[in-house]
Protein backbone atom coordinates (compact mmCIF):
# COMPACT_ATOMS: atom_id res chain seq x y z
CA UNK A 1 78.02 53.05 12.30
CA UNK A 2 77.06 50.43 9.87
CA UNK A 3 78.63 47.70 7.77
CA UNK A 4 78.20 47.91 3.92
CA UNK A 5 78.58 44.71 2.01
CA UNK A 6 80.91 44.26 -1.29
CA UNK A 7 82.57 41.76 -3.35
CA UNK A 8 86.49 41.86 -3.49
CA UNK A 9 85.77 42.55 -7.61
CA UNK A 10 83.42 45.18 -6.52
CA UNK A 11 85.64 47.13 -3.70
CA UNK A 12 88.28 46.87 -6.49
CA UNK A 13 86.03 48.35 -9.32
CA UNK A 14 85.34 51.31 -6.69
CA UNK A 15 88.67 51.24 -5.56
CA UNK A 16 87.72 50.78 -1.68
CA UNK A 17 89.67 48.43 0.85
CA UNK A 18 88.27 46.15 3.73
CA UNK A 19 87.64 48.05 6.79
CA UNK A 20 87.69 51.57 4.76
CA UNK A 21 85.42 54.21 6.23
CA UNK A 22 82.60 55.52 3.47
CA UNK A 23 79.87 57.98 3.67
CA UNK A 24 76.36 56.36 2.75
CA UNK A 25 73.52 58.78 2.03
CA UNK A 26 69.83 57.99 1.05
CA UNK A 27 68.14 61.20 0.25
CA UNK A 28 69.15 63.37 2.37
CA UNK A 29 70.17 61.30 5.57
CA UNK A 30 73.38 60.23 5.74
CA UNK A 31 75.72 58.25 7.75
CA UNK A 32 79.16 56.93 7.95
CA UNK A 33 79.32 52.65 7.25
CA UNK A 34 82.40 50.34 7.24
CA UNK A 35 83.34 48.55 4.41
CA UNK A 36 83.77 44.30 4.64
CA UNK A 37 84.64 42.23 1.59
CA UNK A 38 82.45 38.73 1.14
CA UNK A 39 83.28 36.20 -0.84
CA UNK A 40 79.64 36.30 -3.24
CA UNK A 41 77.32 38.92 -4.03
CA UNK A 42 75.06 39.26 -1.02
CA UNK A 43 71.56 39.45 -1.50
CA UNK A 44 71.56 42.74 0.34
CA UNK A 45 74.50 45.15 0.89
CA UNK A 46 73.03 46.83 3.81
CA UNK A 47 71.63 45.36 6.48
CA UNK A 48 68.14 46.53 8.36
CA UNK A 49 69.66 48.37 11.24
CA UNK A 50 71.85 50.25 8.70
CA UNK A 51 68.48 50.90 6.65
CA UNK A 52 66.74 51.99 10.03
CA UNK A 53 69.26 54.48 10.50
CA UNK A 54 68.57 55.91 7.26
CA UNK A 55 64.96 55.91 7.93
CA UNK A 56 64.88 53.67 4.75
CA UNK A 57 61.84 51.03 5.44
CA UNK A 58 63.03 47.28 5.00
CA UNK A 59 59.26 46.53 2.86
CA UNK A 60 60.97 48.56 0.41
CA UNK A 61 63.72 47.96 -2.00
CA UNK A 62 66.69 49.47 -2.37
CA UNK A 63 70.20 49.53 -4.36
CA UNK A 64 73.66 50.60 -3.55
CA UNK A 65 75.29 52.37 -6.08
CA UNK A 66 78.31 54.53 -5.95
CA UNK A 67 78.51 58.07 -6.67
CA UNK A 68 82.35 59.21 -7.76
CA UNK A 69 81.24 62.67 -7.70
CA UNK A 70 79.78 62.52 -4.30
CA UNK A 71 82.41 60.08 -3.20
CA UNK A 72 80.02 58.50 -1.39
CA UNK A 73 77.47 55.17 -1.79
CA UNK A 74 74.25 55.85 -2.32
CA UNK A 75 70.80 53.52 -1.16
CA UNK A 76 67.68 54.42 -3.20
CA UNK A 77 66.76 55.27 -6.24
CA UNK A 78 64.59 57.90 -4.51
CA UNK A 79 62.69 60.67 -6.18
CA UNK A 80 59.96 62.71 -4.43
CA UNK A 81 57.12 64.01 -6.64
CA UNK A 82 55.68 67.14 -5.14
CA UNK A 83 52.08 67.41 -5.35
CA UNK A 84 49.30 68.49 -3.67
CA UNK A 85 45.61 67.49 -2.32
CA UNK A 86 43.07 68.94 -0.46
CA UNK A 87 42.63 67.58 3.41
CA UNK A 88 41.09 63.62 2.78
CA UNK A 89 41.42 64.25 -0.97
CA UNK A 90 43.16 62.31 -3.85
CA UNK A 91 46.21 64.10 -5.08
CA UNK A 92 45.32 66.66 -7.90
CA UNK A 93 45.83 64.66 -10.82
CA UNK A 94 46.08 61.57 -9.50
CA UNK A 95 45.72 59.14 -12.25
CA UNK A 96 48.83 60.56 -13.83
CA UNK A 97 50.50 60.08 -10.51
CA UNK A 98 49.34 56.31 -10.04
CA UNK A 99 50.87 55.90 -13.61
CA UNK A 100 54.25 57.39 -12.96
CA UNK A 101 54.16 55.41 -9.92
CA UNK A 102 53.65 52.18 -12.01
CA UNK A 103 56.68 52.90 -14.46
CA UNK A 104 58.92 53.91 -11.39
CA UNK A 105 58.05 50.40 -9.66
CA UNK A 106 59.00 48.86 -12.73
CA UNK A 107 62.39 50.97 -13.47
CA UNK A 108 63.50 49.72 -9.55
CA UNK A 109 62.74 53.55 -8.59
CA UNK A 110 61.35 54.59 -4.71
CA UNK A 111 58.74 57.67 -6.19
CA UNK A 112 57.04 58.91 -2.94
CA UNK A 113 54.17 61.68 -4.25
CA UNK A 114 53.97 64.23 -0.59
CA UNK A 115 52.76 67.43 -0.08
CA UNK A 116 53.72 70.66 1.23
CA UNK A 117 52.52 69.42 5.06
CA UNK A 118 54.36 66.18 4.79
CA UNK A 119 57.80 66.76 5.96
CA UNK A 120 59.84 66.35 9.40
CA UNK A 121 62.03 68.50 9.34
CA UNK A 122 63.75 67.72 12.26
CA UNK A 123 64.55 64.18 11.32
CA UNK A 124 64.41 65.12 7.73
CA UNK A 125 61.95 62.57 6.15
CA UNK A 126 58.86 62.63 4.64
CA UNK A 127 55.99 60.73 4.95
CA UNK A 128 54.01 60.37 2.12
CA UNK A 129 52.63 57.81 -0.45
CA UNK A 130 53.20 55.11 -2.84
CA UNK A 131 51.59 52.61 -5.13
CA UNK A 132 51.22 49.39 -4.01
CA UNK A 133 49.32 47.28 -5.90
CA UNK A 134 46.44 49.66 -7.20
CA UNK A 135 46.25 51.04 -3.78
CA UNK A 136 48.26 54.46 -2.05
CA UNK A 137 49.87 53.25 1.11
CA UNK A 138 51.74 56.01 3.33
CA UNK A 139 55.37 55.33 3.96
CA UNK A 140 57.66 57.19 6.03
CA UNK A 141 61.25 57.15 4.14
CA UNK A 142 64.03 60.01 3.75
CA UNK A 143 63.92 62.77 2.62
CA UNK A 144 64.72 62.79 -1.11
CA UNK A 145 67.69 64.35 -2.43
CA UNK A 146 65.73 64.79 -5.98
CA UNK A 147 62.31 66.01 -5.60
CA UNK A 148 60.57 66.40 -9.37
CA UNK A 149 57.67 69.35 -8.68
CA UNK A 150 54.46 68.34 -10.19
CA UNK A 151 52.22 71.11 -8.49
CA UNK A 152 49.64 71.58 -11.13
CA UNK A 153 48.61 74.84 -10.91
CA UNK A 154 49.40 78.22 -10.66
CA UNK A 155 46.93 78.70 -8.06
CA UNK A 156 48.52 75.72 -6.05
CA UNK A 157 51.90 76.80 -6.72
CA UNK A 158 51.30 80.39 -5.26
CA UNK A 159 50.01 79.10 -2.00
CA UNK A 160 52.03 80.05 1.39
CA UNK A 161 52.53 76.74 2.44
CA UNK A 162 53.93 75.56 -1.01
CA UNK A 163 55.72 78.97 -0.89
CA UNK A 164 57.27 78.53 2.66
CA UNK A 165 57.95 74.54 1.42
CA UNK A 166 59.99 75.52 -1.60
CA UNK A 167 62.02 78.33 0.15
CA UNK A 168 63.12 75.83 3.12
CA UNK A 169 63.71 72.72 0.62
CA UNK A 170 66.53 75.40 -1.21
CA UNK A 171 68.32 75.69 1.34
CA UNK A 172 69.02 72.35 1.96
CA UNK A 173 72.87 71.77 0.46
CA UNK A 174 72.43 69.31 -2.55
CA UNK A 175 68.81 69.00 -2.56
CA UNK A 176 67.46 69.85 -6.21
CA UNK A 177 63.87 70.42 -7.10
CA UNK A 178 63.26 69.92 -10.86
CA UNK A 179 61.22 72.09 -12.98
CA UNK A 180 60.81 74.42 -9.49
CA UNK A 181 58.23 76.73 -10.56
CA UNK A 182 56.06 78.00 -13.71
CA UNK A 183 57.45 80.23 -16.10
CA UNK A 184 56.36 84.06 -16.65
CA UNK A 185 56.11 84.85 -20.11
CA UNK A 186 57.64 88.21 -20.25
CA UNK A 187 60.48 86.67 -18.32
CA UNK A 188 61.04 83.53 -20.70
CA UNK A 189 60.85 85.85 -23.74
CA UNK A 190 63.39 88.43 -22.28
CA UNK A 191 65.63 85.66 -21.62
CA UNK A 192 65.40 84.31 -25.08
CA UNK A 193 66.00 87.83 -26.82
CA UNK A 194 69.19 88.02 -25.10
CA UNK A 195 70.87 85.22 -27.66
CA UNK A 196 70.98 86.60 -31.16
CA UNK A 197 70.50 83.20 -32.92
CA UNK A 198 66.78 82.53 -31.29
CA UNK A 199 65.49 86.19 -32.06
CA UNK A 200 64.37 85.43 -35.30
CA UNK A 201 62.34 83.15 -34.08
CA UNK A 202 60.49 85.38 -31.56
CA UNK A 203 57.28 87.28 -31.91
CA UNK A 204 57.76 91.09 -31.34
CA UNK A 205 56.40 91.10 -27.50
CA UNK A 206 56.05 94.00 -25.27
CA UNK A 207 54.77 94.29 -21.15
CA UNK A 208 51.72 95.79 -20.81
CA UNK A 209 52.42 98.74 -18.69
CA UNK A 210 50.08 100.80 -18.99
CA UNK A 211 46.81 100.52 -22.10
CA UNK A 212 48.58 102.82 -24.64
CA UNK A 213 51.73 100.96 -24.80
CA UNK A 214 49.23 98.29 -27.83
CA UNK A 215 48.86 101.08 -30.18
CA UNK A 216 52.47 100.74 -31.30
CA UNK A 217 52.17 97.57 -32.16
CA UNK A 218 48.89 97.70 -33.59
CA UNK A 219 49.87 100.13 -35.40
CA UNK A 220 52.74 97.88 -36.79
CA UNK A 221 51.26 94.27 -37.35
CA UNK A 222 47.78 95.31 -37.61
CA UNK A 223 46.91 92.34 -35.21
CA UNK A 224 48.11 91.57 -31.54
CA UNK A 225 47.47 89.13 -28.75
CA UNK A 226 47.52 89.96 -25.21
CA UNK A 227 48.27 87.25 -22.97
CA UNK A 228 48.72 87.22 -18.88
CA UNK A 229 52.15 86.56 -18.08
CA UNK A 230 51.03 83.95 -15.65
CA UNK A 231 48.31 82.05 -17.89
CA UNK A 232 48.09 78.39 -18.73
CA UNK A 233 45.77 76.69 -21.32
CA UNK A 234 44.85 79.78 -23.38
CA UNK A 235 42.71 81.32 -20.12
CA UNK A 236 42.68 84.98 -20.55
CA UNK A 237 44.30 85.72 -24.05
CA UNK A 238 42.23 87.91 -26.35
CA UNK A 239 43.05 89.53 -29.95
CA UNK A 240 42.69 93.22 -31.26
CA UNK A 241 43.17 94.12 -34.63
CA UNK A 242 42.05 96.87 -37.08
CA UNK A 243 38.30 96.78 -38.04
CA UNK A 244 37.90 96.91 -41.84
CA UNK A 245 34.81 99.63 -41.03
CA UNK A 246 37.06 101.66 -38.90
CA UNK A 247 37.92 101.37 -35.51
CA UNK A 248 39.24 97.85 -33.52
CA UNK A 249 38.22 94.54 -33.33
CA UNK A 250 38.46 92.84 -29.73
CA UNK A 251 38.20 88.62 -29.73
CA UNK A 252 38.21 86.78 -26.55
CA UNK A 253 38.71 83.04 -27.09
CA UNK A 254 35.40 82.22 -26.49
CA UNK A 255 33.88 84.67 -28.89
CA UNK A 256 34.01 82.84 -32.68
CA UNK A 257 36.83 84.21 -34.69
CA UNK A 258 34.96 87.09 -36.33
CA UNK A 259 35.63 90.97 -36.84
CA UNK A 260 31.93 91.54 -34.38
CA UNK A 261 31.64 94.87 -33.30
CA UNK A 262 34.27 97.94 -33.70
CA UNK A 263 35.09 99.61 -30.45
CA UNK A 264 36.90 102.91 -30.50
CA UNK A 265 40.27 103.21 -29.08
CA UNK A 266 38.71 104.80 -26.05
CA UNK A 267 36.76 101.36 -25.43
CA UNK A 268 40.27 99.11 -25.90
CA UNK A 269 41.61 101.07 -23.40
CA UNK A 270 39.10 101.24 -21.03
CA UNK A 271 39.43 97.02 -21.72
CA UNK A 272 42.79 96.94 -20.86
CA UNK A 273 42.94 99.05 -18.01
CA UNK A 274 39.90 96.97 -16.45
CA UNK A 275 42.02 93.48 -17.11
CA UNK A 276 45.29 95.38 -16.40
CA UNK A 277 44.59 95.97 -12.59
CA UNK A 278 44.15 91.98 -12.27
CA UNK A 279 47.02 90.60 -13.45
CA UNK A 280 50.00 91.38 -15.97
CA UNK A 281 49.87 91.36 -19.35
CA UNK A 282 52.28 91.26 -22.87
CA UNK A 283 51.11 92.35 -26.09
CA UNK A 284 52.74 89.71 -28.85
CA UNK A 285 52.55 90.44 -32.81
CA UNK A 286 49.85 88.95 -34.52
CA UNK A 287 51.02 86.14 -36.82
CA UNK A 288 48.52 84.63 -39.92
CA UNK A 289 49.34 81.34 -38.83
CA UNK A 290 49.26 78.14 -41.23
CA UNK A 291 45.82 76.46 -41.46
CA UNK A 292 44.72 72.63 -41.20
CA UNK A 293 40.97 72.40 -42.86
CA UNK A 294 40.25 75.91 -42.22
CA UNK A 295 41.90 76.70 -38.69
CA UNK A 296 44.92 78.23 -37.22
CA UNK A 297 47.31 75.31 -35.50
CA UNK A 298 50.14 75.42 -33.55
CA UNK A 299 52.62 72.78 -32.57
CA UNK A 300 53.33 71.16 -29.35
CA UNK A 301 57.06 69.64 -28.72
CA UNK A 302 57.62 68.04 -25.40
CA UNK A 303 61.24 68.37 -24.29
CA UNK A 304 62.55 65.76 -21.47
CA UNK A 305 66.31 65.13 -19.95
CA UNK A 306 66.58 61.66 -19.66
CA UNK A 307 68.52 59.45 -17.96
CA UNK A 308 71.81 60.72 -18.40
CA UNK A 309 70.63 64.34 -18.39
CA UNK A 310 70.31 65.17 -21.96
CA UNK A 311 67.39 67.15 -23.48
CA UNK A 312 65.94 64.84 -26.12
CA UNK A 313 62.61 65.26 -27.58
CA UNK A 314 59.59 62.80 -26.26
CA UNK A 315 56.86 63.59 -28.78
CA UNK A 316 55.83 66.31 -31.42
CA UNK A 317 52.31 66.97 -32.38
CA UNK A 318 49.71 69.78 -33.79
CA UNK A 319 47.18 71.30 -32.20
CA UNK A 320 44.40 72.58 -34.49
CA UNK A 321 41.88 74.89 -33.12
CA UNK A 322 38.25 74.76 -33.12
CA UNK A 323 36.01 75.81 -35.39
CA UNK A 324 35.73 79.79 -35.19
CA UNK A 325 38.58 80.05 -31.99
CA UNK A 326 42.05 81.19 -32.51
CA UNK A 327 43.68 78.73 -29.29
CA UNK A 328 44.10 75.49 -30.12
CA UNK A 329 44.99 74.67 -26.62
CA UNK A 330 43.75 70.82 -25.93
CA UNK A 331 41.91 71.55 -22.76
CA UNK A 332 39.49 74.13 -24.67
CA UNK A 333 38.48 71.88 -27.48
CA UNK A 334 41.40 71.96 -29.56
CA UNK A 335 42.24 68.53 -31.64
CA UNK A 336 45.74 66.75 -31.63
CA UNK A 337 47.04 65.32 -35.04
CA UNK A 338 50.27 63.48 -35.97
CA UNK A 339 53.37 65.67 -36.43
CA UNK A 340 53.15 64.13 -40.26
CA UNK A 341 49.94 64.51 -41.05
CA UNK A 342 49.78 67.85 -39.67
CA UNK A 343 52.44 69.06 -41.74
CA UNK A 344 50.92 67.09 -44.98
CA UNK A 345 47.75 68.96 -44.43
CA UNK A 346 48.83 72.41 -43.45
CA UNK A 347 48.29 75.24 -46.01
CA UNK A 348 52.13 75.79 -46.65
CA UNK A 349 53.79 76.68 -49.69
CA UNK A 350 55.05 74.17 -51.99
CA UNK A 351 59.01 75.28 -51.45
CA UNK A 352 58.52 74.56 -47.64
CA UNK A 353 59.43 71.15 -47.11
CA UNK A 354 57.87 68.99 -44.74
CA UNK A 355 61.90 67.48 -43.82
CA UNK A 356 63.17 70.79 -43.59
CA UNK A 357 60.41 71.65 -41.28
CA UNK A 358 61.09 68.65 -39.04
CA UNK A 359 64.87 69.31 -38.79
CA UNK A 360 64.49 72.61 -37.68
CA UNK A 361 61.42 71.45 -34.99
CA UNK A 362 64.36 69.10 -33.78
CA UNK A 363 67.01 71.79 -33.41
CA UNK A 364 65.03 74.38 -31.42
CA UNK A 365 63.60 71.45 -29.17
CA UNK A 366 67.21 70.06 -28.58
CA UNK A 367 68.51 73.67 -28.23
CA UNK A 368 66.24 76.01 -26.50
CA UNK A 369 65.31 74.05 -23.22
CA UNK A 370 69.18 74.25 -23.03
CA UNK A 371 69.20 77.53 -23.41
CA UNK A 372 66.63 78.45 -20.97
CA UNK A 373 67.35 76.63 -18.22
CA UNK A 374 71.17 78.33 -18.52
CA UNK A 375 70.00 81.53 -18.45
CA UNK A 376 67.42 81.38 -15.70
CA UNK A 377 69.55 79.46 -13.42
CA UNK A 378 66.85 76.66 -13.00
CA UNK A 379 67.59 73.10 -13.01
CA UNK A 380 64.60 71.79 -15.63
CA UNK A 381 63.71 68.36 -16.54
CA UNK A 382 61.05 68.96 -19.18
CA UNK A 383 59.58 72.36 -21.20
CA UNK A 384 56.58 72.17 -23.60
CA UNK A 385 57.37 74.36 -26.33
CA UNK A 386 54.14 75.87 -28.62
CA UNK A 387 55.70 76.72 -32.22
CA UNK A 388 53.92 77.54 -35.03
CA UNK A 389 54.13 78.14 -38.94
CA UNK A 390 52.62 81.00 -40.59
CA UNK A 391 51.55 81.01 -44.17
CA UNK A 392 54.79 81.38 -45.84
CA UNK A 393 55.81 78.37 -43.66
CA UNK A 394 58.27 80.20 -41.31
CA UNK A 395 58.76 78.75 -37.52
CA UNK A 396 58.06 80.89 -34.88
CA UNK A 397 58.16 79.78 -31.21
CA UNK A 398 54.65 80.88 -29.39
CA UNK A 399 55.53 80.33 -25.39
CA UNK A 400 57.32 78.05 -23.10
CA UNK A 401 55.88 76.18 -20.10
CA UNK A 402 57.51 74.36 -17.29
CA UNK A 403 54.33 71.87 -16.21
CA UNK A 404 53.26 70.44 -19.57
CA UNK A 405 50.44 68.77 -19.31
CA UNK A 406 50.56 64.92 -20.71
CA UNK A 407 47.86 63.23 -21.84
CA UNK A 408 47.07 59.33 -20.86
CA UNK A 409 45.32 58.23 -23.90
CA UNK A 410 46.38 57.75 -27.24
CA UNK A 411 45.05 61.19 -28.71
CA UNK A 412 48.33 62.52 -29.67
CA UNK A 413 49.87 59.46 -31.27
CA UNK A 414 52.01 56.56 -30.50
CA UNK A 415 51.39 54.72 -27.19
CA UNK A 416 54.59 54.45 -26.45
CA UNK A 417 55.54 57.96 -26.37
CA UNK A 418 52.58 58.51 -24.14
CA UNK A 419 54.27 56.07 -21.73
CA UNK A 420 58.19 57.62 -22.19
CA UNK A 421 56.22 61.15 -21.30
CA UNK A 422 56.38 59.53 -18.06
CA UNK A 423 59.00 57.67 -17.74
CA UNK A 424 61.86 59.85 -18.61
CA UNK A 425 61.38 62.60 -15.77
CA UNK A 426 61.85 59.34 -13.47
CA UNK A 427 65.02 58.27 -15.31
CA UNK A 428 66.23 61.76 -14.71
CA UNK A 429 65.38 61.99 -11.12
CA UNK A 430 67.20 58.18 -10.97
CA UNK A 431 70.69 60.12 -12.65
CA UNK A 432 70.27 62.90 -10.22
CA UNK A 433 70.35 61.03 -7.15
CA UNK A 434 73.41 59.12 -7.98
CA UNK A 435 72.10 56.03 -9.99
CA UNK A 436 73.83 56.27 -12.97
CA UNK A 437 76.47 54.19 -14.92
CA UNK A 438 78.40 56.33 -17.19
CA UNK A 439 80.11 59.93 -16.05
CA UNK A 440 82.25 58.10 -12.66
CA UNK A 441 79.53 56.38 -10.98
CA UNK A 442 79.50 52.84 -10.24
CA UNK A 443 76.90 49.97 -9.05
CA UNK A 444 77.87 47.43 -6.47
């Protein structure tokens, strides 16, 4: 047992007495400590054996705070960004990680990037990375309570050892892993239809069991998309629509956004079928989307807690598509352009108003990450949400994902929102471990 440090005004503002018995946890590890009143602030509360016991290294910083919900002091901040990396490679997207390292350094927050191989569980720490100057040094520290999953791909994601990982991390008691997996598309949309005031804003969708099951709504909107319920970045979505000389037109996103050839229904089928034995599939309406110079765009609304837990909205921006595609995804060549200016030069109608239009982006973006995360049971710390207008200038919301992607340059706008894409997932992981100065918690 260890000896934690206060200040008679700070054992009062608590409400603990000299000599009172506390629990002290840092991640994970915890520990039973004695409380002793000083006279002045000391310039640590804990002291290095106490630290040792917690497996907390003394190079490091930490704070004391105390948790009322808990009722117990915590050390840290800690967060733990789960990542991954190939044996003697650089984490998978690692200059984002080097940057959310920077902005944790500077908000006094312990971010330790690790991978599935990196834990003990016996001891129940983790020895992974951080930033220390412009360099990664490894650092063995505990294992974090809040661990923000920034696996980058499906393909990672789906991997036995990140499998195995995730399962034994859950059942840990308290542990919570943010944003814990990607969404399925059929899944998000079936959760969505379930509350009567987002339906209207939902594209008639159907699963793709079996080829036939288009024909309905072919039949109905003229033009569909199919979509893999596991894709990312526009990979694997094609369009079928009537052919004007008979027949059905089938698009891939790489062909250019023309009617081509007419294949019988026969040769749709025989399409879907071949793509069908891969991978799921939905069928989604077909929507005439507003256009910017010419092309379909969509728009992208980033959704973040921050740090009190809230879901505010980081950034808004279009997405136009490139010349002759119908994706407007950024990784495939679409362009980015100012929430403003994408609205000033959209082909809308004159009765659609461009404030109008922003009020209702900030509604759904305030409102449906809330209503998502309650009714998958998933604790989420930021959603990027693709909505789109279509030519009478009505909102429709496109798809949901869980691992937005966030750009480091200045593409998509202000600088400063590129920078508070980072930061807030760290201020959230800070108000999940116990760091936080409103709701009952207090810091010594």
């Amino acid at each position: 047992m260890g000896t934690i440090y206060l200040t008679d005004r700070q054992a009062g503002t608590i409400g603990i007495e000299a000599g009172e018995e506390v629990l002290l946890r840092a991640g994970v590890r915890s520990c039973l400590a004695t409380v002793r009143i000083v006279p002045t602030k000391p310039r640590t509360p804990l002291l290095p054996e106490l630290l040792n016991h917690l497996r907390w290294p003394i190079n490091l910083p930490c704070q004391l705070a105390y948790s009322r919900r808990e009722q117990a002091f915590v050390a840290g901040p800690l967060l733990g960004i789960f990542s991954y990396r190939y044996p003697n490679k650089p984490y998978v997207w690692s200059a984002h990680l080097k940057e959310t390292q920077r902005y944790a350094r500077e908000m006094g927050v312990v971010a330790v990037v690790f991978g599935p191989t990196d834990i003990n569980w016996e001891d129940r720490t983790v020895t992974g990375v951080i930033l220390r100057g412009d360099e990664w040094q490894q650092q063995t520290l505990p294992l974090p309570r809040v661990i923000y999953n920034r696996i980058p791909s499906r393909k990672f994601e789906n991997l036995p050892e990140v499998s195995d990982l995730k399962k034994r991390l859950a059942d840990i008691p308290g542990l919570i892993l943010f944003n814990p997996r990607y969404l399925d598309k059929w899944e998000t949309h079936q959760l969505l239809q379930k509350h009567v005031a987002v339906r209207p804003l939902l594209p008639e969708t159907r699963l793709l069991q079996k080829a036939e099951d288009l024909w309905p709504l072919v039949k109905e909107h003229r033009v569909i998309y199919i979509k893999p319920i596991h894709g990312t970045q526009g990979l694997g979505i094609y369009r079928i629509g009537l052919h004007p000389s008979g027949g059905y037109s089938w698009i891939s996103r790489h062909s250019t956004a023309t009617l081509g050839l007419a294949y019988t229904r026969t040769a749709i089928e025989a399409k879907i079928k071949r793509l069908l034995e891969r991978t799921a599939y939905v069928a989604q309406q077909g929507l005439r989307l507003a256009l910017i110079e010419g092309a379909p765009f969509d728009i992208r609304l980033l959704a973040q807690k921050d740090g009190q837990g809230v879901w505010r909205i980081t950034k808004v921006f279009g997405r136009i598509a490139p010349p002759g595609k119908f994706t407007s995804n950024l990784s495939q060549g679409g362009r980015a352009m100012g929430i403003l200016n994408s609205l000033k030069a959209a082909s809308l109608p004159p009765k659609r108003k461009r404030q109008a239009i922003l009020k209702e982006l900030q509604r759904w973006g305030e409102s449906l990450p809330r209503i998502l995360e309650e009714s998958a049971a998933m604790t989420l710390g930021e959603l990027g949400l693709d909505l789109a207008l279509d030519r009478g200038g009505k909102l429709w919301l496109l798809e949901i994902n869980a691992k937005p992607f966030k750009r480091l340059d200045e593409g998509e706008g202000d600088p400063r929102l590129v920078r508070l894409a980072l930061e807030r997932p760290i201020a959230y992981g800070r108000f999940l471990d116990g760091f936080d100065n409103k709701g009952g918690d207090d810091s010594p």
